[in-house]
PDB file of N, CA and C in Angstrom:
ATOM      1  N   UNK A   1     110.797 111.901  77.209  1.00  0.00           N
ATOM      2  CA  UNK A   1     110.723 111.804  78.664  1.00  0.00           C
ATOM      3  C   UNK A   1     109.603 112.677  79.215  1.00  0.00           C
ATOM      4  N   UNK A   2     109.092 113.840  78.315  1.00  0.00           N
ATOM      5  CA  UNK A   2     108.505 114.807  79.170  1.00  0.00           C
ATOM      6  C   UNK A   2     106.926 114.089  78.743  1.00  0.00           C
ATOM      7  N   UNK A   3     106.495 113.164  77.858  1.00  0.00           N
ATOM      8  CA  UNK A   3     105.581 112.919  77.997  1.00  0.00           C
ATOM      9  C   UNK A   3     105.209 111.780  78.914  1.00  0.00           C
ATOM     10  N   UNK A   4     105.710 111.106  79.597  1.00  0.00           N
ATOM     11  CA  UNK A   4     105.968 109.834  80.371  1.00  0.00           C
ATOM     12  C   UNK A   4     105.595 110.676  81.296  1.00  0.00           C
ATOM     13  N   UNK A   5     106.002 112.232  81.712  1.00  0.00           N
ATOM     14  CA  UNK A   5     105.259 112.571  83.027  1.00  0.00           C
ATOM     15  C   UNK A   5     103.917 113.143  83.172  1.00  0.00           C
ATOM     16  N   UNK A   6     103.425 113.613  81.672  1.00  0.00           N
ATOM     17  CA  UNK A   6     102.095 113.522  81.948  1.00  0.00           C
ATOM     18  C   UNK A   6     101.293 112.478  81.884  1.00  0.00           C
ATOM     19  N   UNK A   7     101.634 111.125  81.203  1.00  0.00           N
ATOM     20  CA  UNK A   7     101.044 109.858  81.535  1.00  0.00           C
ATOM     21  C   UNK A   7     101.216 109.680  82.392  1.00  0.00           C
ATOM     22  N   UNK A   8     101.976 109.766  83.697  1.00  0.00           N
ATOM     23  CA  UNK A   8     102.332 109.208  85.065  1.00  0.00           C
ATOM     24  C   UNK A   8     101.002 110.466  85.963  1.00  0.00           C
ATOM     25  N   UNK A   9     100.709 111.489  85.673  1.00  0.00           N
ATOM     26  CA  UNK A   9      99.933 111.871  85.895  1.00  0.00           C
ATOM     27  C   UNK A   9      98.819 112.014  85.557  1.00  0.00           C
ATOM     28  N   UNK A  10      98.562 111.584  84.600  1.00  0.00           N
ATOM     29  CA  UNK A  10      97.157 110.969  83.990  1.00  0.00           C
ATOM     30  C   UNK A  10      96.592 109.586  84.587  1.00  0.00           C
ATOM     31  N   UNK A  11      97.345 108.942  84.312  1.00  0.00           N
ATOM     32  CA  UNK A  11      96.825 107.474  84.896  1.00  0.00           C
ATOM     33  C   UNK A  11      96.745 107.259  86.650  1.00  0.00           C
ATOM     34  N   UNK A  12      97.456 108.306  87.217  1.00  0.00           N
ATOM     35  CA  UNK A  12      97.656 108.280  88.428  1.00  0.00           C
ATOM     36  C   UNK A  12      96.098 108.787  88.761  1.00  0.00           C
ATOM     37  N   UNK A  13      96.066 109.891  88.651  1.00  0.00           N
ATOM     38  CA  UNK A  13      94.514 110.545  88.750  1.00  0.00           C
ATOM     39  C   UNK A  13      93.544 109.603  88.307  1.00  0.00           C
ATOM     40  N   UNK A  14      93.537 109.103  86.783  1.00  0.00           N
ATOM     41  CA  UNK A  14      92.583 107.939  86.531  1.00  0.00           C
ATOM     42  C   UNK A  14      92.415 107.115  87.218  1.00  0.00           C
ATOM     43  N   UNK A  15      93.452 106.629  88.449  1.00  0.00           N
ATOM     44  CA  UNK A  15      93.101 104.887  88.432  1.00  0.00           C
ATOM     45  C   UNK A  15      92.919 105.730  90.117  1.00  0.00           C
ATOM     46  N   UNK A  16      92.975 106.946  91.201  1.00  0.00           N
ATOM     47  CA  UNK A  16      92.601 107.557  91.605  1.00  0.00           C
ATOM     48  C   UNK A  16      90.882 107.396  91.930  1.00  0.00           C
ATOM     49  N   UNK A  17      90.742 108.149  90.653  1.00  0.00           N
ATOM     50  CA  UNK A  17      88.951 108.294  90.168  1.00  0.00           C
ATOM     51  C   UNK A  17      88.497 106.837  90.520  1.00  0.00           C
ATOM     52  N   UNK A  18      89.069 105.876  89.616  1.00  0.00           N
ATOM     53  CA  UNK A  18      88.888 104.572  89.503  1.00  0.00           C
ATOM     54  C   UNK A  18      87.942 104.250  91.038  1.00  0.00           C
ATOM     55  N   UNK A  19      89.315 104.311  91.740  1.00  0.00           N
ATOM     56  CA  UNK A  19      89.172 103.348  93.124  1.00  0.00           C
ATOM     57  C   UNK A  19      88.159 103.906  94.122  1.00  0.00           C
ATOM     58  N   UNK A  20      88.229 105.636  93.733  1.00  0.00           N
ATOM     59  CA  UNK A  20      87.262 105.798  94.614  1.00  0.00           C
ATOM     60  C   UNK A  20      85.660 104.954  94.594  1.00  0.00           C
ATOM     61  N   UNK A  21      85.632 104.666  93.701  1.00  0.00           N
ATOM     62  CA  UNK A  21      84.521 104.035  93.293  1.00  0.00           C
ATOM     63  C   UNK A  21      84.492 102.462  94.087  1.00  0.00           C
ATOM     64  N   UNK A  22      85.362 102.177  94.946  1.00  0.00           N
ATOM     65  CA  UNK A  22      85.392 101.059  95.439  1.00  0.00           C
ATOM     66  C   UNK A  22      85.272 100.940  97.066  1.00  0.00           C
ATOM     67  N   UNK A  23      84.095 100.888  98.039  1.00  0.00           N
ATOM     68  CA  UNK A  23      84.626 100.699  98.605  1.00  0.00           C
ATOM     69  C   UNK A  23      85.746 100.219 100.072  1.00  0.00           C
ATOM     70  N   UNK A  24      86.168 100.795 100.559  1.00  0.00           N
ATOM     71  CA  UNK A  24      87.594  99.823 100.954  1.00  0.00           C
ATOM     72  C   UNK A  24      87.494  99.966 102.733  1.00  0.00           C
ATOM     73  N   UNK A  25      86.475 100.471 103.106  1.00  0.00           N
ATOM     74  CA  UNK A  25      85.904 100.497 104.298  1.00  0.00           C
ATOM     75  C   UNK A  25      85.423  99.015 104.730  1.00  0.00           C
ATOM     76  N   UNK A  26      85.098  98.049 103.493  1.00  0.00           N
ATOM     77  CA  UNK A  26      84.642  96.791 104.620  1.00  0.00           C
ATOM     78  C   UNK A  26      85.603  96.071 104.752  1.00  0.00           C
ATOM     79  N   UNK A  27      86.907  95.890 103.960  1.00  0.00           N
ATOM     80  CA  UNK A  27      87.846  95.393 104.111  1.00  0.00           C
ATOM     81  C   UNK A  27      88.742  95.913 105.562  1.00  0.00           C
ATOM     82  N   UNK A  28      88.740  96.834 105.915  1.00  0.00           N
ATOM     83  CA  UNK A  28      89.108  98.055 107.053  1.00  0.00           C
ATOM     84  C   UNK A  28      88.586  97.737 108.091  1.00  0.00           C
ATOM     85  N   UNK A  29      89.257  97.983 109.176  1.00  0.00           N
ATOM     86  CA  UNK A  29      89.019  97.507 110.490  1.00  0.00           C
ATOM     87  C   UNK A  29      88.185  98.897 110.965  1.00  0.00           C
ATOM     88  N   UNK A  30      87.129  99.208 111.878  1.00  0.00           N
ATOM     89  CA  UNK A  30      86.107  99.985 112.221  1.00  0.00           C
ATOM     90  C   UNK A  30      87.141 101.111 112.218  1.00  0.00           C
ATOM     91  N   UNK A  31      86.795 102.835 112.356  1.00  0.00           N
ATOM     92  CA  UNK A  31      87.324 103.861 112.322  1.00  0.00           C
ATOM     93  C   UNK A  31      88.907 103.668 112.035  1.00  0.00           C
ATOM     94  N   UNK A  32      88.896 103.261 110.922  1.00  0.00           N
ATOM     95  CA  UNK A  32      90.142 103.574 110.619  1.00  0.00           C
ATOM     96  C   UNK A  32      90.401 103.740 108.797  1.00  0.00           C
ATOM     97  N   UNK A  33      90.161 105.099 109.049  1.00  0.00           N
ATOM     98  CA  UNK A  33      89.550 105.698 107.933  1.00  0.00           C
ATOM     99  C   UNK A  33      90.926 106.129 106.916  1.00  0.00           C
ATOM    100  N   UNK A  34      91.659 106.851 107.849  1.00  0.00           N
ATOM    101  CA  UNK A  34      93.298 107.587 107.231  1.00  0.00           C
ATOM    102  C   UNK A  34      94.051 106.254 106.913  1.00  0.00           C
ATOM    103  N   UNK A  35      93.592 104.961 107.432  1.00  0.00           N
ATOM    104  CA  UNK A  35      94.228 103.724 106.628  1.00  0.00           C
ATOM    105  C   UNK A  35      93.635 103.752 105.431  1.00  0.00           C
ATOM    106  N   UNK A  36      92.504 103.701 105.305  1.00  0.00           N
ATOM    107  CA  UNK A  36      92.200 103.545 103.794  1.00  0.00           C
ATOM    108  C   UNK A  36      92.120 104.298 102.861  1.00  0.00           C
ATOM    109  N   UNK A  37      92.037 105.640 103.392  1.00  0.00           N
ATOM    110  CA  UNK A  37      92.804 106.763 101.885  1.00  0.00           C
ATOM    111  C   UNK A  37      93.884 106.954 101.558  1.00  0.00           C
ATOM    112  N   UNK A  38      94.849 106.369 102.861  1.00  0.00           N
ATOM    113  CA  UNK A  38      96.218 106.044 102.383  1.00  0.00           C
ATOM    114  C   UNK A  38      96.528 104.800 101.325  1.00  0.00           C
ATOM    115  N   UNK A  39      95.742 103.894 101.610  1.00  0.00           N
ATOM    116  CA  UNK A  39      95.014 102.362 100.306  1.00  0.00           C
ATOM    117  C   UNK A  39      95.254 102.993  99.167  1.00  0.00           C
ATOM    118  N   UNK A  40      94.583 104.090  98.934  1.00  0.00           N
ATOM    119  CA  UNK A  40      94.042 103.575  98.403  1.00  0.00           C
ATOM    120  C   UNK A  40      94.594 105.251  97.118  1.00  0.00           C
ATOM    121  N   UNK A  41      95.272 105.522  97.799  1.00  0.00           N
ATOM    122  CA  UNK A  41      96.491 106.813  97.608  1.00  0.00           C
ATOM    123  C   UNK A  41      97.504 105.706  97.046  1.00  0.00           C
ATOM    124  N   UNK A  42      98.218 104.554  97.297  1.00  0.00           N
ATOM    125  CA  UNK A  42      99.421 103.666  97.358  1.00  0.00           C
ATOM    126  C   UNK A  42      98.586 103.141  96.224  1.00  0.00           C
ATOM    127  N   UNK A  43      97.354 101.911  96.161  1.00  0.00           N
ATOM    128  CA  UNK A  43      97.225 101.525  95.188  1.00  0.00           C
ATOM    129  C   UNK A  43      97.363 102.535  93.953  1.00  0.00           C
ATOM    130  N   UNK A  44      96.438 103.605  94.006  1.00  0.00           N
ATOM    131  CA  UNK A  44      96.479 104.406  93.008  1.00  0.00           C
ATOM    132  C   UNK A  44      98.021 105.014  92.291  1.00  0.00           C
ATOM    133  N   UNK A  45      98.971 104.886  92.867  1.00  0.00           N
ATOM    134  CA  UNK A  45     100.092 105.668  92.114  1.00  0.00           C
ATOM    135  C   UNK A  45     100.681 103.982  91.506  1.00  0.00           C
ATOM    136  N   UNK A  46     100.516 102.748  92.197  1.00  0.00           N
ATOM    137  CA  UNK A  46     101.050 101.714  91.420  1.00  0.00           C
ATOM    138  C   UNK A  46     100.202 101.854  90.267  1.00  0.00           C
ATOM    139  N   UNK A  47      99.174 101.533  90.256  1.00  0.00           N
ATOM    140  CA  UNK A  47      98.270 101.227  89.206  1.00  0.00           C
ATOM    141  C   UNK A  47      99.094 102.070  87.886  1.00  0.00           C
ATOM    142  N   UNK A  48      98.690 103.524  88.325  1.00  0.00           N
ATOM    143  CA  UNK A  48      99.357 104.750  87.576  1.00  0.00           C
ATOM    144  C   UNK A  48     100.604 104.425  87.128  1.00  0.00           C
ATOM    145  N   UNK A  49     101.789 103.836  87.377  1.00  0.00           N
ATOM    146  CA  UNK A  49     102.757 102.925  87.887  1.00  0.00           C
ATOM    147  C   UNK A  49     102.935 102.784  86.181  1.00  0.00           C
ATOM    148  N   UNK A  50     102.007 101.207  86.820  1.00  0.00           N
ATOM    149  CA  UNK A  50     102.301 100.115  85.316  1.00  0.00           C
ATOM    150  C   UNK A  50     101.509 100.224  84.572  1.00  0.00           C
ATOM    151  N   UNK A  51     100.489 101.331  84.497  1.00  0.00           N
ATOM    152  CA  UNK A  51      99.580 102.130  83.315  1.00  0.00           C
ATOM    153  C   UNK A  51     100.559 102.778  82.479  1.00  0.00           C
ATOM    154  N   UNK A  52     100.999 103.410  82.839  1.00  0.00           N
ATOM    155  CA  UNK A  52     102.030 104.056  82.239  1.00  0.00           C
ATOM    156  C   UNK A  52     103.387 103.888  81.778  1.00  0.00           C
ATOM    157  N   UNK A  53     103.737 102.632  81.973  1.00  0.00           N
ATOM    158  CA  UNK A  53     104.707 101.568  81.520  1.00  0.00           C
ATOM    159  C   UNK A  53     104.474 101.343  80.411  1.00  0.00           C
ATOM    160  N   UNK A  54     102.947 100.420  80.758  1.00  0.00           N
ATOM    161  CA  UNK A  54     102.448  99.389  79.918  1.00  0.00           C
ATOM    162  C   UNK A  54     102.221 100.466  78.505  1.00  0.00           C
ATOM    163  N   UNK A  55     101.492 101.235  78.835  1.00  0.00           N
ATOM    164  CA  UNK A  55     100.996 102.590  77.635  1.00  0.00           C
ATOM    165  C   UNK A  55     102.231 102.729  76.430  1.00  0.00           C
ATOM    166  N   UNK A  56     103.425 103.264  77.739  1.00  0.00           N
ATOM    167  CA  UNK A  56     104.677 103.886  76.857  1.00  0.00           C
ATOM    168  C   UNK A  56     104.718 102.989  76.233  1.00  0.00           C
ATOM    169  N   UNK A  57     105.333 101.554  76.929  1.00  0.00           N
ATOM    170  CA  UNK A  57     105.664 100.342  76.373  1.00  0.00           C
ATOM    171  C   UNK A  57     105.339 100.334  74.992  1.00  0.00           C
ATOM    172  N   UNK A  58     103.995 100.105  74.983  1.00  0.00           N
ATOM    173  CA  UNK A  58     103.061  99.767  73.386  1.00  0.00           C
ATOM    174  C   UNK A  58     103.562 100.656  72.672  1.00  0.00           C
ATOM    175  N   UNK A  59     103.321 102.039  73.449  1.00  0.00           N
ATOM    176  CA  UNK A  59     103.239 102.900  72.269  1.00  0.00           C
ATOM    177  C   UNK A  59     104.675 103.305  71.266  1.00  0.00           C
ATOM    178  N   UNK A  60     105.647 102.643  72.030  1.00  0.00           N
ATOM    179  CA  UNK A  60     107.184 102.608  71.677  1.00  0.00           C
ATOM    180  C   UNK A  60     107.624 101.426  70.839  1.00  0.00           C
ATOM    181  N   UNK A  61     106.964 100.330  71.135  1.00  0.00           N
ATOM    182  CA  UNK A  61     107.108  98.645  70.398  1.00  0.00           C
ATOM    183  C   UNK A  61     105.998  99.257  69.035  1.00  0.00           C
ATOM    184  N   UNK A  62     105.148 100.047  68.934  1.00  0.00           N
ATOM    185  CA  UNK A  62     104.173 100.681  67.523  1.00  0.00           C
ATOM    186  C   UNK A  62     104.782 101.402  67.042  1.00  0.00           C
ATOM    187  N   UNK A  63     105.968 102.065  67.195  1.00  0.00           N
ATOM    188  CA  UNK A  63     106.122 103.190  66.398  1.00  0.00           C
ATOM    189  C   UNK A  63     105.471 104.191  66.272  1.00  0.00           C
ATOM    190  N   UNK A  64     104.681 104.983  67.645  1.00  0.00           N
ATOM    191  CA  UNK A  64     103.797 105.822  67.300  1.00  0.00           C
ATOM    192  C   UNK A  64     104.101 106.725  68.083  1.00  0.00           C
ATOM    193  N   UNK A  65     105.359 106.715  69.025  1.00  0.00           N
ATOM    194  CA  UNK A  65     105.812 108.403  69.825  1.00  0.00           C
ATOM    195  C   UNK A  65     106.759 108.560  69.362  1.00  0.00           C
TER     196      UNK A  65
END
């Protein structure tokens, strides 16, 4: 269990990094800026989410944790 929470915080930050790289201002209606770091805050912890599902998942169906 205790490693599931540093993957949940790994991938969270990763997919974080990720998005900043995207961005989400033209989709966004003019000055409305605290909408889209909230975007993009929400996408980032799903992503992190089912990164870290998907990760455990494998790595539990391999036999390798």
């Amino acid at each position: 269990m205790n490693s599931k929470v540093y993957l949940y915080v790994f991938f969270v930050m990763l997919s974080a990094y990720a998005l900043s790289g995207v961005n989400f201002d033209k989709w966004m209606k003019k000055n409305k800026i605290w909408e889209s770091r909230i975007l993009v805050m929400i996408l980032s912890f799903a992503l992190g989410y089912l990164l870290t599902n998907f990760i455990y998942d494998f790595l539990e169906v391999c036999k390798l944790f």
